[in-house]
C-alpha atoms as a PDB file:
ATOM      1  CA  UNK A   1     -32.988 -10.735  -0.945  1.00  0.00           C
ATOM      2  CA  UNK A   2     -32.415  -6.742  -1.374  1.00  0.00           C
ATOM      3  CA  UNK A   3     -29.271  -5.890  -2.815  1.00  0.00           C
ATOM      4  CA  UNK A   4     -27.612  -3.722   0.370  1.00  0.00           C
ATOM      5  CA  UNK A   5     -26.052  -0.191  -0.944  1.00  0.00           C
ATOM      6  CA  UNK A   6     -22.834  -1.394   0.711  1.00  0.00           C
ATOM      7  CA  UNK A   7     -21.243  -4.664  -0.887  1.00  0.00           C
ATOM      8  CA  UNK A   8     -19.577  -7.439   0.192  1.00  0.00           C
ATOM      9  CA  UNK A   9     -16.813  -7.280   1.686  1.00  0.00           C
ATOM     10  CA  UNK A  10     -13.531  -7.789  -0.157  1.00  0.00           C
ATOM     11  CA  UNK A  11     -11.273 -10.355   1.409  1.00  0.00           C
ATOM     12  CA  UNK A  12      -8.994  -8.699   3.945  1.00  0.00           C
ATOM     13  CA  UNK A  13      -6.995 -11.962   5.016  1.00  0.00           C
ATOM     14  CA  UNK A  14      -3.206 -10.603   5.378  1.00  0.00           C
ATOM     15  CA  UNK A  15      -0.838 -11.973   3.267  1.00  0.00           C
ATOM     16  CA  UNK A  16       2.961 -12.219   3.908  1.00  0.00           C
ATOM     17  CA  UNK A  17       5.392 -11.622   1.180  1.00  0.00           C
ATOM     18  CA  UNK A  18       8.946 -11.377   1.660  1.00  0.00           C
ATOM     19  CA  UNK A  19      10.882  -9.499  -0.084  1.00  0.00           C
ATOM     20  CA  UNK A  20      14.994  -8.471  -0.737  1.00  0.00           C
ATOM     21  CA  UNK A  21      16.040  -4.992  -1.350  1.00  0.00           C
ATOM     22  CA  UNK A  22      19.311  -3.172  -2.561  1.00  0.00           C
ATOM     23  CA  UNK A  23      21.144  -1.741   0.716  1.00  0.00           C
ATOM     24  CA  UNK A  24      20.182   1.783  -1.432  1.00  0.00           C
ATOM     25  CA  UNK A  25      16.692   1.227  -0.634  1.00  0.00           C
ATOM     26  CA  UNK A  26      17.004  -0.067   2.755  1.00  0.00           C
ATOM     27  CA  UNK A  27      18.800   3.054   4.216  1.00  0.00           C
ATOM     28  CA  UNK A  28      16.134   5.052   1.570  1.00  0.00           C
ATOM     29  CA  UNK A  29      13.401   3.356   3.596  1.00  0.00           C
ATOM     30  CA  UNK A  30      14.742   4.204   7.042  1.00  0.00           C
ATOM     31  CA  UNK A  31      15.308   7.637   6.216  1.00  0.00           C
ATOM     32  CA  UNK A  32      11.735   7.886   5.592  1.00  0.00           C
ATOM     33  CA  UNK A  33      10.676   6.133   8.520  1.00  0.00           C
ATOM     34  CA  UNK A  34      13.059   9.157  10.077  1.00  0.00           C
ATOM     35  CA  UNK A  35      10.756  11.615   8.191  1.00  0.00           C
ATOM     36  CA  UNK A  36       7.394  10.016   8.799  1.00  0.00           C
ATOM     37  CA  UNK A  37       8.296  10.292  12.443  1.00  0.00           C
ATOM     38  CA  UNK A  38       9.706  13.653  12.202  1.00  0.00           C
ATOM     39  CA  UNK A  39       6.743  14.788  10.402  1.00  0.00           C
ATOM     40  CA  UNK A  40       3.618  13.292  12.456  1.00  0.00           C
ATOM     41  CA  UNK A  41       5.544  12.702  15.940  1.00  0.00           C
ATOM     42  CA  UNK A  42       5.131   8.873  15.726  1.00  0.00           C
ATOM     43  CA  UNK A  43       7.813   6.520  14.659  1.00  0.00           C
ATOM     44  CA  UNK A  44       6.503   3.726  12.860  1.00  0.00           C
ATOM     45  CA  UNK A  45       8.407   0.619  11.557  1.00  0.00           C
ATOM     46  CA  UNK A  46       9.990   0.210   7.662  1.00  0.00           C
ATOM     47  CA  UNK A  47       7.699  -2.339   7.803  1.00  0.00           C
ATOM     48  CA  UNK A  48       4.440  -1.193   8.081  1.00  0.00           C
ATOM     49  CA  UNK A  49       5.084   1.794   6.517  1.00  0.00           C
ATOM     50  CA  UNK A  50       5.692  -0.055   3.252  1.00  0.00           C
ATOM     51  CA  UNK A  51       1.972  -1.629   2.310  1.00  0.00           C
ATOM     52  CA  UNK A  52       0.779   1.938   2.488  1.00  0.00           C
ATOM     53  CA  UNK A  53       3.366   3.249   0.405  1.00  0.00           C
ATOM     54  CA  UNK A  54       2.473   0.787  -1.768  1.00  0.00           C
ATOM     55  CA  UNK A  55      -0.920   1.008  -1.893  1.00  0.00           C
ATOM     56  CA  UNK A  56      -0.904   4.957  -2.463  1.00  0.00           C
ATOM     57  CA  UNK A  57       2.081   4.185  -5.456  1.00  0.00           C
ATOM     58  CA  UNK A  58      -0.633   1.648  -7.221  1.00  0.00           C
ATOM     59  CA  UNK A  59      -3.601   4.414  -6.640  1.00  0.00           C
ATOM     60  CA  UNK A  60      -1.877   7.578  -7.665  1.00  0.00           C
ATOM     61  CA  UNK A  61      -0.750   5.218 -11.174  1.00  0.00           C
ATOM     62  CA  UNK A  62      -2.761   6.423 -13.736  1.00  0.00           C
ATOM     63  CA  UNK A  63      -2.584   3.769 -16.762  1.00  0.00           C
ATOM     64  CA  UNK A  64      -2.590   1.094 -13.721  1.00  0.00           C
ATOM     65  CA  UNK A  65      -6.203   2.265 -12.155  1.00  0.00           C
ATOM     66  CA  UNK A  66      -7.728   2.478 -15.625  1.00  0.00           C
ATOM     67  CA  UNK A  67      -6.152  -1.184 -16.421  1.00  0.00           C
ATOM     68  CA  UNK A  68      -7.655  -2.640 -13.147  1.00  0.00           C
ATOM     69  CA  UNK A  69     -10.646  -1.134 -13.488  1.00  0.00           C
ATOM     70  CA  UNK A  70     -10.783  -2.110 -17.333  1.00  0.00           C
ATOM     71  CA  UNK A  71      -9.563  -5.853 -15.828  1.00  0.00           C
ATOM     72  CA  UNK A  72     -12.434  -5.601 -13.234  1.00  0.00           C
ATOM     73  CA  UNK A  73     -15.216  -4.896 -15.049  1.00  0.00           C
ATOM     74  CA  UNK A  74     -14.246  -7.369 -18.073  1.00  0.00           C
END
């Protein structure tokens, strides 16, 4: 079979992780659900703000992206 340019599909099942934070980060979290809302007009939960927060933290890490790529193609 030809190889497509577009490969499969990564698994995108959810996964559910729960988590405990410092009351710190919990009101530093809400005050940034305050200024996502403030800044694009839509309020959007603590809670699915945080995955994408997380996700741009692990892409904008340097040493991490050259590790997982390094881990990747080993």
């Amino acid at each position: 079979m030809a190889e497509l340019r577009l490969g499969r599909l990564p698994d995108r099942t959810p996964v559910k992780i729960t988590i405990m934070v410092s009351p710190d980060l919990n009101q530093a979290l809400s005050l940034y659900a305050d200024a996502y809302r403030d800044a694009y007009g839509q309020s959007e939960p603590v809670q699915d703000l945080i995955p994408a927060m997380l996700a741009t933290f692990l892409d904008g890490d340097r040493a991490f992206v050259q590790q997982r790529r390094k881990a990747a193609s080993s």
